[in-house]
Protein backbone atom coordinates (compact mmCIF):
# COMPACT_ATOMS: atom_id res chain seq x y z
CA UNK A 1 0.00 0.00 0.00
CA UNK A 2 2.90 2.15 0.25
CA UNK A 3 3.29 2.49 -3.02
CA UNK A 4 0.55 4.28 -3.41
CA UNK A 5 2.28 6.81 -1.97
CA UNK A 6 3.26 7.79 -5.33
CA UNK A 7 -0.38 9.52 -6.45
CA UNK A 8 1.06 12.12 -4.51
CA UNK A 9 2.73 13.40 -7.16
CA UNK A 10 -0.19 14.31 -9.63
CA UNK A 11 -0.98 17.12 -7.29
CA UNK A 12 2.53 18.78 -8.27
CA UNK A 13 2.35 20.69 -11.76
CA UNK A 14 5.89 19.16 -12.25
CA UNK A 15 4.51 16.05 -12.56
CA UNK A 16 2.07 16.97 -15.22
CA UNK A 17 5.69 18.51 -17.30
CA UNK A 18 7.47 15.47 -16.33
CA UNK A 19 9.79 17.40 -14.37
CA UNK A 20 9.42 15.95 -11.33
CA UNK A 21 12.52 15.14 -8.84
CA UNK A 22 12.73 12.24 -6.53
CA UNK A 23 12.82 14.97 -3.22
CA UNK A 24 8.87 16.07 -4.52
CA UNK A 25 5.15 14.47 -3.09
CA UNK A 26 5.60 11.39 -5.43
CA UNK A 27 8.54 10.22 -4.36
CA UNK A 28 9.89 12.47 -1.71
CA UNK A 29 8.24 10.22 1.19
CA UNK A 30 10.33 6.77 0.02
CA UNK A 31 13.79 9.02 0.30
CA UNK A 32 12.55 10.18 3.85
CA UNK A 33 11.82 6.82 4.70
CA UNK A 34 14.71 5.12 3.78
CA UNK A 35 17.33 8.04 5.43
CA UNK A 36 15.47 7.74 8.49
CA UNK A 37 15.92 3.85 8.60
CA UNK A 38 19.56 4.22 7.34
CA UNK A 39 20.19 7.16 10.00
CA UNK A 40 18.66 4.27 12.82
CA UNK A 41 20.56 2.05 11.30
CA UNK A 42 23.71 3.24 11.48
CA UNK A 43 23.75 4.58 15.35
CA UNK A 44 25.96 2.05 16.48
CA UNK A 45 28.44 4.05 14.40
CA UNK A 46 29.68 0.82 12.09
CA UNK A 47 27.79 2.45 8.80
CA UNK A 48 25.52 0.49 6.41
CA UNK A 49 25.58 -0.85 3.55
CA UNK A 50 22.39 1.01 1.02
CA UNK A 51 20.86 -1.34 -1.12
CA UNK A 52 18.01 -1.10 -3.68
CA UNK A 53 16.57 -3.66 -5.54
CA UNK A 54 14.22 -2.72 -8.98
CA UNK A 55 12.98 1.22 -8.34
CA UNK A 56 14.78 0.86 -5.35
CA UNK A 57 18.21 0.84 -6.66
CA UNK A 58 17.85 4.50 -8.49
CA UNK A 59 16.00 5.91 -5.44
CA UNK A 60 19.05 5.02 -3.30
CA UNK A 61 20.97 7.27 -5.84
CA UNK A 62 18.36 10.30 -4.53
CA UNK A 63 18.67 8.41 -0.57
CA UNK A 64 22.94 9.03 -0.69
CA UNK A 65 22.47 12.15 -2.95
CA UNK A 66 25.35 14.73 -3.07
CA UNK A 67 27.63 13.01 -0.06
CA UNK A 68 26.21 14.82 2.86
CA UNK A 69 24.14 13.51 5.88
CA UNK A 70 22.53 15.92 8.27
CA UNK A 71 23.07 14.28 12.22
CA UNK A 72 21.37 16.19 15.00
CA UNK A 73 21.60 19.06 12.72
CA UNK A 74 25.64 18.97 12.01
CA UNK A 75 26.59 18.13 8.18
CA UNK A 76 28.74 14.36 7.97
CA UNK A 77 30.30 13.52 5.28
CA UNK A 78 28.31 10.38 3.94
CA UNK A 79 31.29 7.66 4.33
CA UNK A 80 30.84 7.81 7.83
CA UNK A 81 27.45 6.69 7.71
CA UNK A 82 27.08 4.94 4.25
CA UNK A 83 29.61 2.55 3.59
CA UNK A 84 28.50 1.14 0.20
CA UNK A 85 25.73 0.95 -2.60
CA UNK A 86 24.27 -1.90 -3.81
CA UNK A 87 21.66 -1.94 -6.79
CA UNK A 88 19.74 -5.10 -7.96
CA UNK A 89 18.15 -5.10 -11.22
CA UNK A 90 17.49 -1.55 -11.17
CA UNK A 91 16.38 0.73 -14.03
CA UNK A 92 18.66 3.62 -13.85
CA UNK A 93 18.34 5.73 -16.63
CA UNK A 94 15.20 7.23 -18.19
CA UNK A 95 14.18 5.26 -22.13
CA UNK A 96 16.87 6.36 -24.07
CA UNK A 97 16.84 4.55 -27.12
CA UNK A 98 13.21 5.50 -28.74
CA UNK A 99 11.21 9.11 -28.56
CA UNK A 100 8.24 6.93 -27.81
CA UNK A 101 8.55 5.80 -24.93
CA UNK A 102 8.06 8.21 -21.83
CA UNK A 103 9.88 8.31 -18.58
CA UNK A 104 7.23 6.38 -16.65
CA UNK A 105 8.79 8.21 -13.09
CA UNK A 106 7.47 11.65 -14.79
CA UNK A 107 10.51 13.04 -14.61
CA UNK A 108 11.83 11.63 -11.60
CA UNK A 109 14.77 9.09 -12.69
CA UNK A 110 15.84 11.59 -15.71
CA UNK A 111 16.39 13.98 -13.51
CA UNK A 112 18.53 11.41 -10.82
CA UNK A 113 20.04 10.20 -13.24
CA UNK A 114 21.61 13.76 -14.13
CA UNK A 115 22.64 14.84 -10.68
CA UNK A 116 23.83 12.36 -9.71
CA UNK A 117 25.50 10.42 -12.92
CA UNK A 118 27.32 6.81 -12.53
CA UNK A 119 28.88 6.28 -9.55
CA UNK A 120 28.91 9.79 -8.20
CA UNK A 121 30.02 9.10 -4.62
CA UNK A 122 33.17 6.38 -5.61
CA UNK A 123 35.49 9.33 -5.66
CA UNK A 124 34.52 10.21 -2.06
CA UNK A 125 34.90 6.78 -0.16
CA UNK A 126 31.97 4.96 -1.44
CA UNK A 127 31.87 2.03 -3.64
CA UNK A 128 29.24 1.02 -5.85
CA UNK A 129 28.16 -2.39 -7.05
CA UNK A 130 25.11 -2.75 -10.06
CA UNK A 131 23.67 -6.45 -10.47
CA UNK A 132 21.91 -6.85 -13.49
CA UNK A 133 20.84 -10.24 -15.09
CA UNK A 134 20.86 -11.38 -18.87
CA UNK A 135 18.70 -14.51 -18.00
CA UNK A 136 15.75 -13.72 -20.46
CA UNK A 137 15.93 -12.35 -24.15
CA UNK A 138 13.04 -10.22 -24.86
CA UNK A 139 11.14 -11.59 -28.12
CA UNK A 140 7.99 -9.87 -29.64
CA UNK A 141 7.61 -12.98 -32.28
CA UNK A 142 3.93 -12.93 -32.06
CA UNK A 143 3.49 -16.62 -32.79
CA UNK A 144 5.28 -17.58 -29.39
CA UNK A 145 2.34 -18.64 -26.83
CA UNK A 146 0.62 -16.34 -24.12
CA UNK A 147 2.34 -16.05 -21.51
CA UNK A 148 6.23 -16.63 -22.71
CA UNK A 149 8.26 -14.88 -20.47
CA UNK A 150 10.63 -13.65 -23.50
CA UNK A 151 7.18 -11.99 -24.88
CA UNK A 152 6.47 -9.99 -21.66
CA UNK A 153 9.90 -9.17 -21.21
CA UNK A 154 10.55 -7.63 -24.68
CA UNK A 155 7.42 -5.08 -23.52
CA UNK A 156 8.75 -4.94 -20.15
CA UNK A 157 12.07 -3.72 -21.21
CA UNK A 158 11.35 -1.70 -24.77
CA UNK A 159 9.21 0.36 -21.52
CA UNK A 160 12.51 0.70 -19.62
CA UNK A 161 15.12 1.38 -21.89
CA UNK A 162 13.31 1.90 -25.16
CA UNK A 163 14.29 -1.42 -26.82
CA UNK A 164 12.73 -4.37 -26.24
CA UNK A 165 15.13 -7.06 -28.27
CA UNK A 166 17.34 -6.96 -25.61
CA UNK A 167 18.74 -8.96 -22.59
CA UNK A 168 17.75 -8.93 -18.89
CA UNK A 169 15.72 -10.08 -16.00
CA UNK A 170 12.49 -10.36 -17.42
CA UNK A 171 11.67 -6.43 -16.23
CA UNK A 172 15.17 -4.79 -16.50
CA UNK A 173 17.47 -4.84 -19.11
CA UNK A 174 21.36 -5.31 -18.53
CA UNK A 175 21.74 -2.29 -20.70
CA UNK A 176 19.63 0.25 -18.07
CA UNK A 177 21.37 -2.02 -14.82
CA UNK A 178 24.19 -0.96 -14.65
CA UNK A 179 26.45 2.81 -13.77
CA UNK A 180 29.65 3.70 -15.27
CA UNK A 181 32.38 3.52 -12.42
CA UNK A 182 30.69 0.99 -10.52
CA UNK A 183 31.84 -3.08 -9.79
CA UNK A 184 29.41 -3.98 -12.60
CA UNK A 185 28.17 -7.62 -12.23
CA UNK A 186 25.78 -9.55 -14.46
CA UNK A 187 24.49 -12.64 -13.69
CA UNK A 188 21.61 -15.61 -14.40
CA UNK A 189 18.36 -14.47 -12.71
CA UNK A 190 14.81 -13.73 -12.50
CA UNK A 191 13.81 -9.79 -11.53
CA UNK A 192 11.58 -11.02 -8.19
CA UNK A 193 10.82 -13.98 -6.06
CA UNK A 194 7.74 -14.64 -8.43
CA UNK A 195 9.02 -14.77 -12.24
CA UNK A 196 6.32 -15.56 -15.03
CA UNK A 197 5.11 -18.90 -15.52
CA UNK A 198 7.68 -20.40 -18.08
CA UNK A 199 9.76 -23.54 -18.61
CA UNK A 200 13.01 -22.43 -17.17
CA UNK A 201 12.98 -24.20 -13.69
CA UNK A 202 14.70 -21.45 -11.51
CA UNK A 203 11.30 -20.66 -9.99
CA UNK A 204 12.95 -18.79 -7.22
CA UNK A 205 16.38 -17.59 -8.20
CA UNK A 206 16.34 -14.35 -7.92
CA UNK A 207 18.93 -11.64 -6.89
CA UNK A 208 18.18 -12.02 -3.01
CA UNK A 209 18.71 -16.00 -3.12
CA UNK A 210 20.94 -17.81 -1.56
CA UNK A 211 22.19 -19.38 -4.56
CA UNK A 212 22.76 -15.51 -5.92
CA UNK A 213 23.85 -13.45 -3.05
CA UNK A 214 27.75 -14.56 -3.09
CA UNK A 215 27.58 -13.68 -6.38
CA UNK A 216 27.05 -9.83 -6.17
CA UNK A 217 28.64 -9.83 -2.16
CA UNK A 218 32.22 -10.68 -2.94
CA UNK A 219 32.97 -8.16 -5.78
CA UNK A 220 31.34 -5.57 -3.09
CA UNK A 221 34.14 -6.83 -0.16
CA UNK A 222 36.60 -6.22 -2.90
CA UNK A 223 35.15 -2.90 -3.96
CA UNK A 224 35.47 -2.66 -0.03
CA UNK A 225 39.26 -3.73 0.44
CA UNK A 226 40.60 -1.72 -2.59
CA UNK A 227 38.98 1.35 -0.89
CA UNK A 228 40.70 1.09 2.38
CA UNK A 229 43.61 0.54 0.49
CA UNK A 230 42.91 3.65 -1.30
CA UNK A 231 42.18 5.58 2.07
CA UNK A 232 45.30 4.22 3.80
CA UNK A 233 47.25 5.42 1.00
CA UNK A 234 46.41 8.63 0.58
């Protein structure tokens, strides 16, 4: 029901000239929500590690922002309280391979992605890590049976990134997954816990399993070593 949250935004005129940012009505109350729990979080002063799976992962972009975190009213610089970024089959830039298709966040993600392009923090102690997956090819053959997960995913991802003949998880494309300057790791999996019916039997392999997690966790303990190597350095 949370979700819902997002109706907010159609009572903003940026919304209605898709110029909406993520800080506004429609989305503003998910990046409150998620610094608050981050801020909790991270009292025992041992930082946290963000990460956003699907819409998720380019809200966390707005969450970190410009590398600032307001404590009891005193400025910190973020690496004392974020310690990494994580992203998990998330759509992080706007359609950009077709005029016709929209950005569905009405502004929202277009303008993320702008201010705060690729990974914008690395350069200031944080690392980033983007999991995509390149499980399922979209198809729009239109003799392939209802219901074919290669059929729903060519829509799903010609609405993401403009292109539907492409590879991902069945909802994100590898191509819209992943941010220059971060660990970049693609793998074989499905977007959520519940993929489409299909034939593939990996029913729940998806990038929270067990059977995925190492996967995308050791690059981000390397991303972490080479940056205290980095830090010690300097």
């Amino acid at each position: 029901t949370q979700c819902l949250n997002v109706l907010r935004g159609i009572f903003s005129i940026n919304f209605w000239l898709s110029k909406s940012t993520p800080y506004e009505p429609g989305y503003g109350w998910y990046v409150e929500m998620a610094r608050s729990t981050i801020a909790e979080a991270a009292k025992d002063g041992r930082g946290v590690i963000v990460i956003g799976h699907s819409a998720g992962g380019w809200l966390g972009r707005a969450v970190i922002g410009d590398g600032e975190w307001m404590v009891d009213t005193v400025n910190l610089p973020l690496k004392d309280v974020v310690k990494g970024f994580v992203s998990l089959g998330a759509p992080h830039r706007p359609p950009s391979y077709s005029d016709e298709v929209m950005d569905m966040t009405r502004g929202a993600l277009s303008w993320t992605d702008d201010a705060f392009p690729g990974a914008h923090l690395a350069g200031k102690g944080i690392p980033y890590v983007t999991v995509a997956s390149d499980l399922i090819q979209g198809n729009a053959d239109p003799e392939l049976p209802r219901g074919d997960p290669t059929k729903s995913a060519f829509e799903s991802y010609r609405l993401v990134c403009g292109l539907g003949d492409v590879a991902g998880d069945g909802v994100v494309p590898v191509v819209s997954a992943h941010l220059e300057g971060a660990d970049q790791v693609t793998l074989q999996c499905y977007h959520s816990i519940t993929p489409p019916a299909d034939p593939i039997k990996m029913r729940k392999v998806w990038y929270g399993s067990e059977l995925v997690v190492d996967a995308w966790l050791g690059p981000l303990m390397e991303a972490f070593e080479l940056g205290a190597q980095k830090a010690s350095a300097a």
